[in-house]
PDB file of N, CA and C in Angstrom:
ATOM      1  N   UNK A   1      33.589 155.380   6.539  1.00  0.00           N
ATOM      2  CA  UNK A   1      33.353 154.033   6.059  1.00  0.00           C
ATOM      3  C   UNK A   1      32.258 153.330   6.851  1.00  0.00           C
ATOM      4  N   UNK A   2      31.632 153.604   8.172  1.00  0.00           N
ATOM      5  CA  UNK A   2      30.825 153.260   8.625  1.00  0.00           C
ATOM      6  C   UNK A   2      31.296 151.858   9.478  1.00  0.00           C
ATOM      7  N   UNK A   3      32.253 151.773   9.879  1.00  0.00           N
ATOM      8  CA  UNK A   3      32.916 150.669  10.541  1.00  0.00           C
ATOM      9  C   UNK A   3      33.298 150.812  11.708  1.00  0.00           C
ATOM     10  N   UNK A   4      33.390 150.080  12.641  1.00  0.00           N
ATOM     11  CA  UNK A   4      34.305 150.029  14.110  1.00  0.00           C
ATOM     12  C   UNK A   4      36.045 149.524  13.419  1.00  0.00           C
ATOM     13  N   UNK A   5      36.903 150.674  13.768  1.00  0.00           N
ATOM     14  CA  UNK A   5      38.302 150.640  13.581  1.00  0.00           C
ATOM     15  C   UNK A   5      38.652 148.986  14.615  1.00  0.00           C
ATOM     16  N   UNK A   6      39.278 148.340  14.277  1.00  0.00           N
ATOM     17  CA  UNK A   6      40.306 147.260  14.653  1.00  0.00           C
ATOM     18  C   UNK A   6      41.177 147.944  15.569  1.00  0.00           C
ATOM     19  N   UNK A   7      41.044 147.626  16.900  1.00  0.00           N
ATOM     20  CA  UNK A   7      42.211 148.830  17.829  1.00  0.00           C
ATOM     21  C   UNK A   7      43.327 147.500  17.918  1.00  0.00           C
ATOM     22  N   UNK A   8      44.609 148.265  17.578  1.00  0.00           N
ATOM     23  CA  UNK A   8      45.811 147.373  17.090  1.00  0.00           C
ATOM     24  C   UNK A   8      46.701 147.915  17.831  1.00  0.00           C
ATOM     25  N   UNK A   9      47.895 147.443  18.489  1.00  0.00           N
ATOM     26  CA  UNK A   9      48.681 148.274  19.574  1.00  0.00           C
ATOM     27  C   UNK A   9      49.930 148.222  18.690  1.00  0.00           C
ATOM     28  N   UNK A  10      51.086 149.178  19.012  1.00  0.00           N
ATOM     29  CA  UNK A  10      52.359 149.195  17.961  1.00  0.00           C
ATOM     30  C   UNK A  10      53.417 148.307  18.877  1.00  0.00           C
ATOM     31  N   UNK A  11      53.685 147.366  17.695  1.00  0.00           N
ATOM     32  CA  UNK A  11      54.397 146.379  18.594  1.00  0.00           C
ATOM     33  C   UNK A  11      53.862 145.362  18.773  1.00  0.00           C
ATOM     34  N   UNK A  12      52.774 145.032  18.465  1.00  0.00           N
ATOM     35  CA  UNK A  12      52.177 143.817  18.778  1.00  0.00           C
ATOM     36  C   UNK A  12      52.000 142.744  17.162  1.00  0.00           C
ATOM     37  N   UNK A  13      52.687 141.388  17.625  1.00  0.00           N
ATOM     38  CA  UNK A  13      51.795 140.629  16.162  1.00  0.00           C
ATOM     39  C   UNK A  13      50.893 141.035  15.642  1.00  0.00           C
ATOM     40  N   UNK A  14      51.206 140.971  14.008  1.00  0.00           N
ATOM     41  CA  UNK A  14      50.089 141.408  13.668  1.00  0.00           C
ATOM     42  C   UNK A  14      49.612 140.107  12.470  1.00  0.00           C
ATOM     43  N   UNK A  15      48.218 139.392  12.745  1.00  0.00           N
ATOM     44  CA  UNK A  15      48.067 137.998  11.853  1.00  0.00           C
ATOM     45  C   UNK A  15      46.607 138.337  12.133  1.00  0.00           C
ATOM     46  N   UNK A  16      46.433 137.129  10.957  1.00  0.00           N
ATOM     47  CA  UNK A  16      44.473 137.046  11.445  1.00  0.00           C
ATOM     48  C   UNK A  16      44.356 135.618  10.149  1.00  0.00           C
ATOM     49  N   UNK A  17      43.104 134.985  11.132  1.00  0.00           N
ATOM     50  CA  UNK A  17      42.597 134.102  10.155  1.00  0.00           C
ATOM     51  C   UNK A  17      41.566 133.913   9.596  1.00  0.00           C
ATOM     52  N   UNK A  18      41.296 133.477   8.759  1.00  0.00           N
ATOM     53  CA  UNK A  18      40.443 134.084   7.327  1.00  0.00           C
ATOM     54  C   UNK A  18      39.426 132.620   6.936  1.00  0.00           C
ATOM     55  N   UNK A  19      38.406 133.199   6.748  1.00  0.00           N
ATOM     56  CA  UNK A  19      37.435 131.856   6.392  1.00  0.00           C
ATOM     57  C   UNK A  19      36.913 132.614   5.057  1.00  0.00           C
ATOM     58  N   UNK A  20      36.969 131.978   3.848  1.00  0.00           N
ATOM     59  CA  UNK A  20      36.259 132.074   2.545  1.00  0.00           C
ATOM     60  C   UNK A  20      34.867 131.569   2.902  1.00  0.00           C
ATOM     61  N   UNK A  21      34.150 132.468   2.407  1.00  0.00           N
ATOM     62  CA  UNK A  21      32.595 131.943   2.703  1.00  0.00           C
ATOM     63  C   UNK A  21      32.409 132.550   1.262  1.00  0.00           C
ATOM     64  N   UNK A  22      31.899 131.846  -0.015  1.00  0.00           N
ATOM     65  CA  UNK A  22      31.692 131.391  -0.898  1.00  0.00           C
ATOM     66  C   UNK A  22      29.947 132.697  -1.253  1.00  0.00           C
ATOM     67  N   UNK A  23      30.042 133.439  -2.128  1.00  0.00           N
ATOM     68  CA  UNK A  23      28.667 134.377  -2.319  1.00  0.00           C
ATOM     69  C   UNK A  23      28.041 133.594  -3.681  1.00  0.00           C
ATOM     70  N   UNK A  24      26.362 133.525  -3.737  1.00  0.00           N
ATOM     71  CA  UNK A  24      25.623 132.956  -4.980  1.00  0.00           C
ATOM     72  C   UNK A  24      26.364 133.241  -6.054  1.00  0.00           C
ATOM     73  N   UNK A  25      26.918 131.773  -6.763  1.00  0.00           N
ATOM     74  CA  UNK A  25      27.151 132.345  -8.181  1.00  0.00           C
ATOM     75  C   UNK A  25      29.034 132.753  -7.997  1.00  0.00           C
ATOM     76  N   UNK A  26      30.101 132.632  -6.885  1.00  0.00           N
ATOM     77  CA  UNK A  26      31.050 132.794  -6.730  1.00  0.00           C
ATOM     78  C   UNK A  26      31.830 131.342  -6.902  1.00  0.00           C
ATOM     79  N   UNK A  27      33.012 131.294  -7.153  1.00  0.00           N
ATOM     80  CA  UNK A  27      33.815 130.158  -6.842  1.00  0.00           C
ATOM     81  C   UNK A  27      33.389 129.322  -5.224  1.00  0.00           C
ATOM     82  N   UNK A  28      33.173 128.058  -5.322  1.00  0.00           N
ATOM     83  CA  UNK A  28      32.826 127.706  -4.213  1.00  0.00           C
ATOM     84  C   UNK A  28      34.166 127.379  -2.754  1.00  0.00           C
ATOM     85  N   UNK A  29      35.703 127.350  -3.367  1.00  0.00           N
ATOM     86  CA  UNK A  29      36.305 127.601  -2.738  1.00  0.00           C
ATOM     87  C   UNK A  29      37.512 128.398  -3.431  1.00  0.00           C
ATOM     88  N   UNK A  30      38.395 128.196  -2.634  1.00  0.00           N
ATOM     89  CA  UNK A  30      39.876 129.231  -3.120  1.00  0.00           C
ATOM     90  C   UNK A  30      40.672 128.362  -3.807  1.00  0.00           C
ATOM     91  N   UNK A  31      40.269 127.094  -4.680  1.00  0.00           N
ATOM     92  CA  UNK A  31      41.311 126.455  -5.181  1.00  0.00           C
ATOM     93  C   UNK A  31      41.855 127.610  -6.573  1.00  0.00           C
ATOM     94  N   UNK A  32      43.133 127.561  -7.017  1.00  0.00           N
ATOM     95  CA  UNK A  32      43.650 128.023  -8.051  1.00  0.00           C
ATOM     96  C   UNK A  32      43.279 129.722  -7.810  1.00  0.00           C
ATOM     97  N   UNK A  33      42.940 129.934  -6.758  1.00  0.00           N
ATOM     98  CA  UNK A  33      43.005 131.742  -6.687  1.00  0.00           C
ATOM     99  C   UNK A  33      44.251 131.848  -5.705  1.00  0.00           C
ATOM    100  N   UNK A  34      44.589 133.257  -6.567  1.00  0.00           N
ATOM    101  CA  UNK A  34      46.095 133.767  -5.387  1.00  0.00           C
ATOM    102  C   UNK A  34      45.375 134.806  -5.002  1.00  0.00           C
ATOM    103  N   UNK A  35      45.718 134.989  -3.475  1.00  0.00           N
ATOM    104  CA  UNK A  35      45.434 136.051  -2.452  1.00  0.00           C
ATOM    105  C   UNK A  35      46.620 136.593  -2.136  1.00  0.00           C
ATOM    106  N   UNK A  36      46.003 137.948  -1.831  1.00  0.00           N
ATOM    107  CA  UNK A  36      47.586 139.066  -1.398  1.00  0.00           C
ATOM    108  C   UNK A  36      46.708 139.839  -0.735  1.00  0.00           C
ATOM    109  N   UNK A  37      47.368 140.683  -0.037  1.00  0.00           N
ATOM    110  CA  UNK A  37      46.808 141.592   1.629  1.00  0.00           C
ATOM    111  C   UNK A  37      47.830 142.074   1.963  1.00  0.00           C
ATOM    112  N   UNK A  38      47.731 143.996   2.424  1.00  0.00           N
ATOM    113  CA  UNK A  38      48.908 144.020   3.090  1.00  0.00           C
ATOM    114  C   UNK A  38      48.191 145.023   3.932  1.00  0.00           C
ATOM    115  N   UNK A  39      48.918 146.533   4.150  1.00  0.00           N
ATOM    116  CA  UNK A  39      48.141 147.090   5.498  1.00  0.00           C
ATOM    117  C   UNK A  39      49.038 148.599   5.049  1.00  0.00           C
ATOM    118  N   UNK A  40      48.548 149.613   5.066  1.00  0.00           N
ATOM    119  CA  UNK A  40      48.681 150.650   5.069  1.00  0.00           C
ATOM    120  C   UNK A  40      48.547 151.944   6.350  1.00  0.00           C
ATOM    121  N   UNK A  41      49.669 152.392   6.940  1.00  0.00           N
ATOM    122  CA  UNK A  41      49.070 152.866   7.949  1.00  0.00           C
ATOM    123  C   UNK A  41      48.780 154.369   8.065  1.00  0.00           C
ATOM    124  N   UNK A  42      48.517 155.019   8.965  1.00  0.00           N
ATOM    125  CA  UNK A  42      48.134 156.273   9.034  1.00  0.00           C
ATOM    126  C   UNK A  42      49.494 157.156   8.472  1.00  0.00           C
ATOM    127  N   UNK A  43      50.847 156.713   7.924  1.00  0.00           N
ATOM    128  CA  UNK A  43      51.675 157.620   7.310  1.00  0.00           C
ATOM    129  C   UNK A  43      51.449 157.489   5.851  1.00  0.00           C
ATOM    130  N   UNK A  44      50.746 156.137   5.365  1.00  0.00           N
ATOM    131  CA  UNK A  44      50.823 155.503   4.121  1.00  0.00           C
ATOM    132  C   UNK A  44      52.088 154.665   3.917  1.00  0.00           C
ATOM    133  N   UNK A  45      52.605 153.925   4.803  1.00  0.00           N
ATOM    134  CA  UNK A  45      53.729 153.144   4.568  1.00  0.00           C
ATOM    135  C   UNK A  45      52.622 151.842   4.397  1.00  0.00           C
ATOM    136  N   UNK A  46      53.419 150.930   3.680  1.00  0.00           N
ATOM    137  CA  UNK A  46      53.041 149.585   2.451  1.00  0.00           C
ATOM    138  C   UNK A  46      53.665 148.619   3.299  1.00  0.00           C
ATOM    139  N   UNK A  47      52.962 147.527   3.925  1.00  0.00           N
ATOM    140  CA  UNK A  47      53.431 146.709   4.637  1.00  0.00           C
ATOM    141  C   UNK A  47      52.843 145.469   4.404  1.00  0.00           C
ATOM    142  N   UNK A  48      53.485 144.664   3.145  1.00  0.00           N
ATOM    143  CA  UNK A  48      53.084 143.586   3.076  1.00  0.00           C
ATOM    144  C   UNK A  48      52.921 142.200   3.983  1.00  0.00           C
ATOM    145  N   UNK A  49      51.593 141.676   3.454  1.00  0.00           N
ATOM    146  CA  UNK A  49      51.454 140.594   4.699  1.00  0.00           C
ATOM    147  C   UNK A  49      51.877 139.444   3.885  1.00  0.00           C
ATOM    148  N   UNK A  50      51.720 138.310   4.439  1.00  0.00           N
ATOM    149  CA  UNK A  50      52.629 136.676   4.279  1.00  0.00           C
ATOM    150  C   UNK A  50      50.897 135.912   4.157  1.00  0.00           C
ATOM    151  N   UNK A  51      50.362 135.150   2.971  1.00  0.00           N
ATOM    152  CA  UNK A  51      49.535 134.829   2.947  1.00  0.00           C
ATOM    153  C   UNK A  51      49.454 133.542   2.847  1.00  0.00           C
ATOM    154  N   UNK A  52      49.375 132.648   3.598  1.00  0.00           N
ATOM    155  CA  UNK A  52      49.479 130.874   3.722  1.00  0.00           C
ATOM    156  C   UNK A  52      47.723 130.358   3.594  1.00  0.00           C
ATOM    157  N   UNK A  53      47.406 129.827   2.810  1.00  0.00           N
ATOM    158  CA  UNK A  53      46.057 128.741   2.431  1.00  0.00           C
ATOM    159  C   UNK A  53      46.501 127.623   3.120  1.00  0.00           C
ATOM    160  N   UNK A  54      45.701 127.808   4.175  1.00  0.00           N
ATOM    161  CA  UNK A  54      45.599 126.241   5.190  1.00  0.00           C
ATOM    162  C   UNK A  54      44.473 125.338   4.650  1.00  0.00           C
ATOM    163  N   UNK A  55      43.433 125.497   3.539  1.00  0.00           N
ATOM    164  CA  UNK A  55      42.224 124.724   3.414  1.00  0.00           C
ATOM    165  C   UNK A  55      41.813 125.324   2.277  1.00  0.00           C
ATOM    166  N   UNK A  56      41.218 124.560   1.670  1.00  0.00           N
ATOM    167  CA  UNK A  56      40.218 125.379  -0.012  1.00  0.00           C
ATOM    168  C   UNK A  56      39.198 126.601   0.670  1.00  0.00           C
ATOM    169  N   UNK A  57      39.137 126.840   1.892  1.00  0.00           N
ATOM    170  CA  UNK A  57      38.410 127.908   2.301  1.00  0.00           C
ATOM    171  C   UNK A  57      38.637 128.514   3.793  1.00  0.00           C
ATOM    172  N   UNK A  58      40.092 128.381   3.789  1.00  0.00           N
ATOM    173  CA  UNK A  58      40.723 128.859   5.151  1.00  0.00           C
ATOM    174  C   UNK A  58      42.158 129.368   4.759  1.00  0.00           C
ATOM    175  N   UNK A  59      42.208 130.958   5.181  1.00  0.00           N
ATOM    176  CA  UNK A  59      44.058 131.268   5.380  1.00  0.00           C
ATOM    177  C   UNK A  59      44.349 131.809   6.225  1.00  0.00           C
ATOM    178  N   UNK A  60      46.092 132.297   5.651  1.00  0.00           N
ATOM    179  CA  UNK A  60      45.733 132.946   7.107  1.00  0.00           C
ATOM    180  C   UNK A  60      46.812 134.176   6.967  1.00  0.00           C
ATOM    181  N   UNK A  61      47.083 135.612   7.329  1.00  0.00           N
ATOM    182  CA  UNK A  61      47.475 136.876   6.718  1.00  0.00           C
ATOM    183  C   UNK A  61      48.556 136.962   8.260  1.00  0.00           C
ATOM    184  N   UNK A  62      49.661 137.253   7.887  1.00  0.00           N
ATOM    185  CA  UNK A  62      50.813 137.706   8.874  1.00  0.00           C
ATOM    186  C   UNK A  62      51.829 138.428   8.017  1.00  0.00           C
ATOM    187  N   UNK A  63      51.701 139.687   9.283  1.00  0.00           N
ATOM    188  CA  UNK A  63      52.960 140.081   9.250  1.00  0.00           C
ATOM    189  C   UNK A  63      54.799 139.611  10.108  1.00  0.00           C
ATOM    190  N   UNK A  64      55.378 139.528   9.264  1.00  0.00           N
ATOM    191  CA  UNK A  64      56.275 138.865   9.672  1.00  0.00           C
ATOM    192  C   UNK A  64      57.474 139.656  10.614  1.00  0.00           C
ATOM    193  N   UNK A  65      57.384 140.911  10.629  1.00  0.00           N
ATOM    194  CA  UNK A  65      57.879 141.819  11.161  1.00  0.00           C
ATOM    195  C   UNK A  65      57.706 142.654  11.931  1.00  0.00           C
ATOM    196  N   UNK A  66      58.895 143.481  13.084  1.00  0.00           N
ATOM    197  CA  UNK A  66      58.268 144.129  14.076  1.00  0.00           C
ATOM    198  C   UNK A  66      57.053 145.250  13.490  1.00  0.00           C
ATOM    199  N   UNK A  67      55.758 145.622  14.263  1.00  0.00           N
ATOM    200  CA  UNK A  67      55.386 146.614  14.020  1.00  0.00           C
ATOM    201  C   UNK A  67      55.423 147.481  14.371  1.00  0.00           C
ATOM    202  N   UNK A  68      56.508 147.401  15.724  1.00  0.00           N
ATOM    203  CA  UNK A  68      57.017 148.946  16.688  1.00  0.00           C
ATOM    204  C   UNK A  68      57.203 150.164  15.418  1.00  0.00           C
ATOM    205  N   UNK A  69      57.271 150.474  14.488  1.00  0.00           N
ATOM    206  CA  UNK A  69      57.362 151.350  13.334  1.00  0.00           C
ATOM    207  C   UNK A  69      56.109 151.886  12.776  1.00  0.00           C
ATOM    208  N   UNK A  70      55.238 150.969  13.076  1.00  0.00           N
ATOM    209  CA  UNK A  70      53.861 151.464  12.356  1.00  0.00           C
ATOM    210  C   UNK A  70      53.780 152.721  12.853  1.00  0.00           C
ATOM    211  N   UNK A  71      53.320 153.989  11.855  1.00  0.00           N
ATOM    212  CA  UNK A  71      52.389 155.278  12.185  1.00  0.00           C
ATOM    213  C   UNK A  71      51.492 155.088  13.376  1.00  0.00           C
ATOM    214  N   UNK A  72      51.420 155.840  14.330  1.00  0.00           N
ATOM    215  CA  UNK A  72      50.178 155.763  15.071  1.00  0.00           C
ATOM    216  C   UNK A  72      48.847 156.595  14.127  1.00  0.00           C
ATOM    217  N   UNK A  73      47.524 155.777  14.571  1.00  0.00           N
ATOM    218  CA  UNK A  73      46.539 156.497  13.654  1.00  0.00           C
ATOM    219  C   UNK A  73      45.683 155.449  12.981  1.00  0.00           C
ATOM    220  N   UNK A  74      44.811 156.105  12.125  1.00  0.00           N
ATOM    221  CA  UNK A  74      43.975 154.786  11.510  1.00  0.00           C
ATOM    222  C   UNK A  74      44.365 154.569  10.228  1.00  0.00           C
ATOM    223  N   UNK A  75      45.280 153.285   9.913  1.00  0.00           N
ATOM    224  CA  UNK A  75      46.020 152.470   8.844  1.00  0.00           C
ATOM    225  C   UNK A  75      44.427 151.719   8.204  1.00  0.00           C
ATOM    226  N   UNK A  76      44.938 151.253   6.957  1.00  0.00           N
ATOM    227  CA  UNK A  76      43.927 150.455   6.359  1.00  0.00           C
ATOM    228  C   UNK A  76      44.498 148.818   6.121  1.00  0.00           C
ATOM    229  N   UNK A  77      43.635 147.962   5.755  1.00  0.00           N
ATOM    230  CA  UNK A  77      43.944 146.432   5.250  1.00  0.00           C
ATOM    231  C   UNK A  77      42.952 146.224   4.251  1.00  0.00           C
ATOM    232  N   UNK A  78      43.009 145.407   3.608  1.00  0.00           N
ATOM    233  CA  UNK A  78      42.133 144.318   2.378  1.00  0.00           C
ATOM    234  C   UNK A  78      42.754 143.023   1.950  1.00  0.00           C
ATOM    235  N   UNK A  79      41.957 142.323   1.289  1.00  0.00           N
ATOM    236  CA  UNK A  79      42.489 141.332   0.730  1.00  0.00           C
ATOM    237  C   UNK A  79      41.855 141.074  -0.866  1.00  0.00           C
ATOM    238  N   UNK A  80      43.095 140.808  -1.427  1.00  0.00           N
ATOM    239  CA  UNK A  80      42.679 140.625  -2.926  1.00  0.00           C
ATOM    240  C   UNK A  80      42.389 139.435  -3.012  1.00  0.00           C
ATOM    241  N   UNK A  81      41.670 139.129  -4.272  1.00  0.00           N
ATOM    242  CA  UNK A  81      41.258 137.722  -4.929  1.00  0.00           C
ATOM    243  C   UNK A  81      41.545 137.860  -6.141  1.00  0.00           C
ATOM    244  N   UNK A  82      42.262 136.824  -7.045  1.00  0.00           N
ATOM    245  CA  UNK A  82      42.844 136.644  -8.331  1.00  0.00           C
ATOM    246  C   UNK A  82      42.518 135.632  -8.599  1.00  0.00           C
ATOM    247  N   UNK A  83      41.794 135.375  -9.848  1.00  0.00           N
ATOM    248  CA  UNK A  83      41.507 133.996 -10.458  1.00  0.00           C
ATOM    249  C   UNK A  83      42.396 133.758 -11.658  1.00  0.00           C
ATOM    250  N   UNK A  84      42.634 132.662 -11.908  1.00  0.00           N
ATOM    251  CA  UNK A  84      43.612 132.430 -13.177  1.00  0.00           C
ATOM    252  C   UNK A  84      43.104 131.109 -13.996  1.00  0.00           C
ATOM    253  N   UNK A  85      43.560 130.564 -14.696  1.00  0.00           N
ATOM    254  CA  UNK A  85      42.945 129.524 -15.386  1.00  0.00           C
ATOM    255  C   UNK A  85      42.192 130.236 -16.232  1.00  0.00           C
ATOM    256  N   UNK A  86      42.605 130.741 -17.277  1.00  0.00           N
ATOM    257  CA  UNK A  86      41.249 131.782 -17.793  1.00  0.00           C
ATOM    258  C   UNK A  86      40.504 132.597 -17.650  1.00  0.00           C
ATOM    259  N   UNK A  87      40.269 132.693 -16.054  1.00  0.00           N
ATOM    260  CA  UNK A  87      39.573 133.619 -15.626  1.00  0.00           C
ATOM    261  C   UNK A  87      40.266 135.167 -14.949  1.00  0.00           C
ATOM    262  N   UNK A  88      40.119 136.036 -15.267  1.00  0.00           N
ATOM    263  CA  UNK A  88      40.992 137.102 -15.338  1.00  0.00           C
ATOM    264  C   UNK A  88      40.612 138.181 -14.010  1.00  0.00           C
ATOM    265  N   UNK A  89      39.219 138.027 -13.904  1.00  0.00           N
ATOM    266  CA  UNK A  89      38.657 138.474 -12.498  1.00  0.00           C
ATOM    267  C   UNK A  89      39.786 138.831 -11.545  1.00  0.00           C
ATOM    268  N   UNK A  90      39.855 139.812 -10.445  1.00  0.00           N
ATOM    269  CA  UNK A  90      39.908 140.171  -9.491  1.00  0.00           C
ATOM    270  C   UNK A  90      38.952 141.021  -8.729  1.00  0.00           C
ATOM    271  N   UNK A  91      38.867 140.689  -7.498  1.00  0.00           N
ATOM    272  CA  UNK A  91      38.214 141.111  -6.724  1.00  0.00           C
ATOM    273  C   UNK A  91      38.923 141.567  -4.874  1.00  0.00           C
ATOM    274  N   UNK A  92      38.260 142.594  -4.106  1.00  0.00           N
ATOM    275  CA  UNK A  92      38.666 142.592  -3.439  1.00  0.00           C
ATOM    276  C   UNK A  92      37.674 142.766  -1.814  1.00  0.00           C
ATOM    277  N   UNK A  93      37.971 142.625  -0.732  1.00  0.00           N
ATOM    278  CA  UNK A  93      37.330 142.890   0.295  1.00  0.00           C
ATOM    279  C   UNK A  93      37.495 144.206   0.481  1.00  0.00           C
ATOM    280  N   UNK A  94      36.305 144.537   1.016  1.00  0.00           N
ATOM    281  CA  UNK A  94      35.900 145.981   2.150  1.00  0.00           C
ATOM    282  C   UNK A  94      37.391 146.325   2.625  1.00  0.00           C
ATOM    283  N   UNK A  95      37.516 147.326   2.858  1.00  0.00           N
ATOM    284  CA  UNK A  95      38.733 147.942   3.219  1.00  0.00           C
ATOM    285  C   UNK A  95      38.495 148.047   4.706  1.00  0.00           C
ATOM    286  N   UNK A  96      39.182 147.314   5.673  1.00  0.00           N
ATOM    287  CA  UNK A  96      39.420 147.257   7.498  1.00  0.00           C
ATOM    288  C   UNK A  96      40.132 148.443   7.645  1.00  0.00           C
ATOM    289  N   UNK A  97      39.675 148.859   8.373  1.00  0.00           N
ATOM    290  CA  UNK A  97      40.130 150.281   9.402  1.00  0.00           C
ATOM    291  C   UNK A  97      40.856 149.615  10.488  1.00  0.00           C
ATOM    292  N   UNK A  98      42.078 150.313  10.900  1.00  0.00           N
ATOM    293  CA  UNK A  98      43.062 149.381  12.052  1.00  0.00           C
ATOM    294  C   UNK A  98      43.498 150.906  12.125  1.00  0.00           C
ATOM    295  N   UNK A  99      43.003 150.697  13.791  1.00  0.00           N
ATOM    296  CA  UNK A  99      43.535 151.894  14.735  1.00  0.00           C
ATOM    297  C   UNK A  99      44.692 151.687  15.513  1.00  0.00           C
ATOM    298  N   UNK A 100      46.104 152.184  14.972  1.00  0.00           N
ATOM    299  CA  UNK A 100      47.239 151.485  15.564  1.00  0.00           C
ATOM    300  C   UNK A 100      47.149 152.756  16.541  1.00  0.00           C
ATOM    301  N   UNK A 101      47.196 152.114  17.773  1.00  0.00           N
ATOM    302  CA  UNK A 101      47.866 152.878  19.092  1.00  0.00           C
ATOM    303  C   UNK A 101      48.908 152.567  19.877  1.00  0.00           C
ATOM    304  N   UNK A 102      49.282 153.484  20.659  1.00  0.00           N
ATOM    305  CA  UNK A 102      50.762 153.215  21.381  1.00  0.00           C
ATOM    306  C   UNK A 102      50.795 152.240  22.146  1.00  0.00           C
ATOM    307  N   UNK A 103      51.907 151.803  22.098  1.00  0.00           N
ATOM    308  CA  UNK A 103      52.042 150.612  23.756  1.00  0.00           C
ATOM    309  C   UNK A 103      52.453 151.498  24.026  1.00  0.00           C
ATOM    310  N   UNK A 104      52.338 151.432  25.947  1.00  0.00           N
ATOM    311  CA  UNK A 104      52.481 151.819  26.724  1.00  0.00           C
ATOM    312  C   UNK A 104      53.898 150.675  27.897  1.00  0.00           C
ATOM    313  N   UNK A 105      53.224 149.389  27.572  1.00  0.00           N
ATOM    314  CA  UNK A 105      54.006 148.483  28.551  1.00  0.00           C
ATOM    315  C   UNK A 105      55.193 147.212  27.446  1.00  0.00           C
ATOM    316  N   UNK A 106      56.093 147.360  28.040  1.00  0.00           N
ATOM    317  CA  UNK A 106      56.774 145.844  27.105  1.00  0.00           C
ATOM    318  C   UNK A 106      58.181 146.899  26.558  1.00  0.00           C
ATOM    319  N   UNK A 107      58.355 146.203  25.119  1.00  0.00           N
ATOM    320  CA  UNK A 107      59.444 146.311  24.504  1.00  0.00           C
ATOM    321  C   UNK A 107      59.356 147.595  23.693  1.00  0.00           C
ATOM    322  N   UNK A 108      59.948 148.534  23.465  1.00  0.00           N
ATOM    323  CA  UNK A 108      60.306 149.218  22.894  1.00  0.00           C
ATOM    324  C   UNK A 108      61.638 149.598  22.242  1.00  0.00           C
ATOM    325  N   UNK A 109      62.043 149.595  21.030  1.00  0.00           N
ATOM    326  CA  UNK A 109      63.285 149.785  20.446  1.00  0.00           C
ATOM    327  C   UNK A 109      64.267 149.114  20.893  1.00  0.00           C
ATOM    328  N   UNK A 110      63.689 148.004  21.283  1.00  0.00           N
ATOM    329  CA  UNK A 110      64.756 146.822  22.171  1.00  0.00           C
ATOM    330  C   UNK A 110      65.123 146.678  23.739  1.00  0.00           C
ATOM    331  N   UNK A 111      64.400 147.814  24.231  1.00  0.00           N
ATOM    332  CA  UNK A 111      65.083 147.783  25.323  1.00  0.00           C
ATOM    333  C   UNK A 111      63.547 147.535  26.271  1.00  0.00           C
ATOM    334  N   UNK A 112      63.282 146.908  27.447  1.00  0.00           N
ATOM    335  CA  UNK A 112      62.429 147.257  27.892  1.00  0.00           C
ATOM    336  C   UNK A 112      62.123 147.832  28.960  1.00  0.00           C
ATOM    337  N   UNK A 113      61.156 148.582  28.628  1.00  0.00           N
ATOM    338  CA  UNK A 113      60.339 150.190  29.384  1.00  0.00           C
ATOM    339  C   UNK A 113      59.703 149.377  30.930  1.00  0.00           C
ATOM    340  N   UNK A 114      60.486 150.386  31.537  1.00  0.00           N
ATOM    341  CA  UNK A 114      59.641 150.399  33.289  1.00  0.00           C
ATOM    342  C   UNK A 114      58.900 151.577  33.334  1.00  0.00           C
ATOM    343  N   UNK A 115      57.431 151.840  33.873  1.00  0.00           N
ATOM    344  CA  UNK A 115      56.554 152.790  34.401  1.00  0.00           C
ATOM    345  C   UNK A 115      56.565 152.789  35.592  1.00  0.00           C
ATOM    346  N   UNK A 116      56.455 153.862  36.119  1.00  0.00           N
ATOM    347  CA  UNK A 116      56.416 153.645  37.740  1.00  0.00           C
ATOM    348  C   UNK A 116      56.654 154.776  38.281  1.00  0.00           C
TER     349      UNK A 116
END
């Protein structure tokens, strides 16, 4: 894909916030479009994200759940665009590469890990 992977640790929040920047000839903001995003990881497990519109051209994508489960490996993300009101369009973003790797330090399966 020609991209630098997103290095993502397992176990860690996983959110991000999002600015609509508007292309010639596109809707000038996100009013009346629904967005959806979720994240696919290196097993192919489907992990939907939580998509909140803070602004006609600001959101913001969380997962709401542990990600200690994610596959280690390089998972994918996107985000859709849906227009309605007549307009039937969808569209979507470039597909993000997210390199989930191991924690090493913190919580694991509830209990937490000493090194030493």
């Amino acid at each position: 894909m020609g991209q630098t992977p997103i290095a993502f640790k397992q176990g860690t929040s996983f959110g991000a916030s999002c600015v609509y920047t508007p292309e010639t000839g596109g809707p000038t903001d996100l009013t009346g479009v629904t967005i959806a995003s979720a994240v696919r990881d290196a097993g192919y497990n489907y992990y939907p994200l939580v998509v909140t519109t803070t602004s006609p051209t600001t959101f913001t994508l969380i997962y709401p759940f542990s990600t200690l489960n994610w596959v280690l490996g390089t998972g994918y993300f996107d985000i859709q665009f849906s227009f309605g009101e007549g307009d039937s369009s969808i569209f979507y973003t470039q597909s993000i590469q997210l390199q989930v790797l191991p924690s090493i330090t913190g919580v694991y399966g509830g209990n937490t890990m000493v090194y030493g």
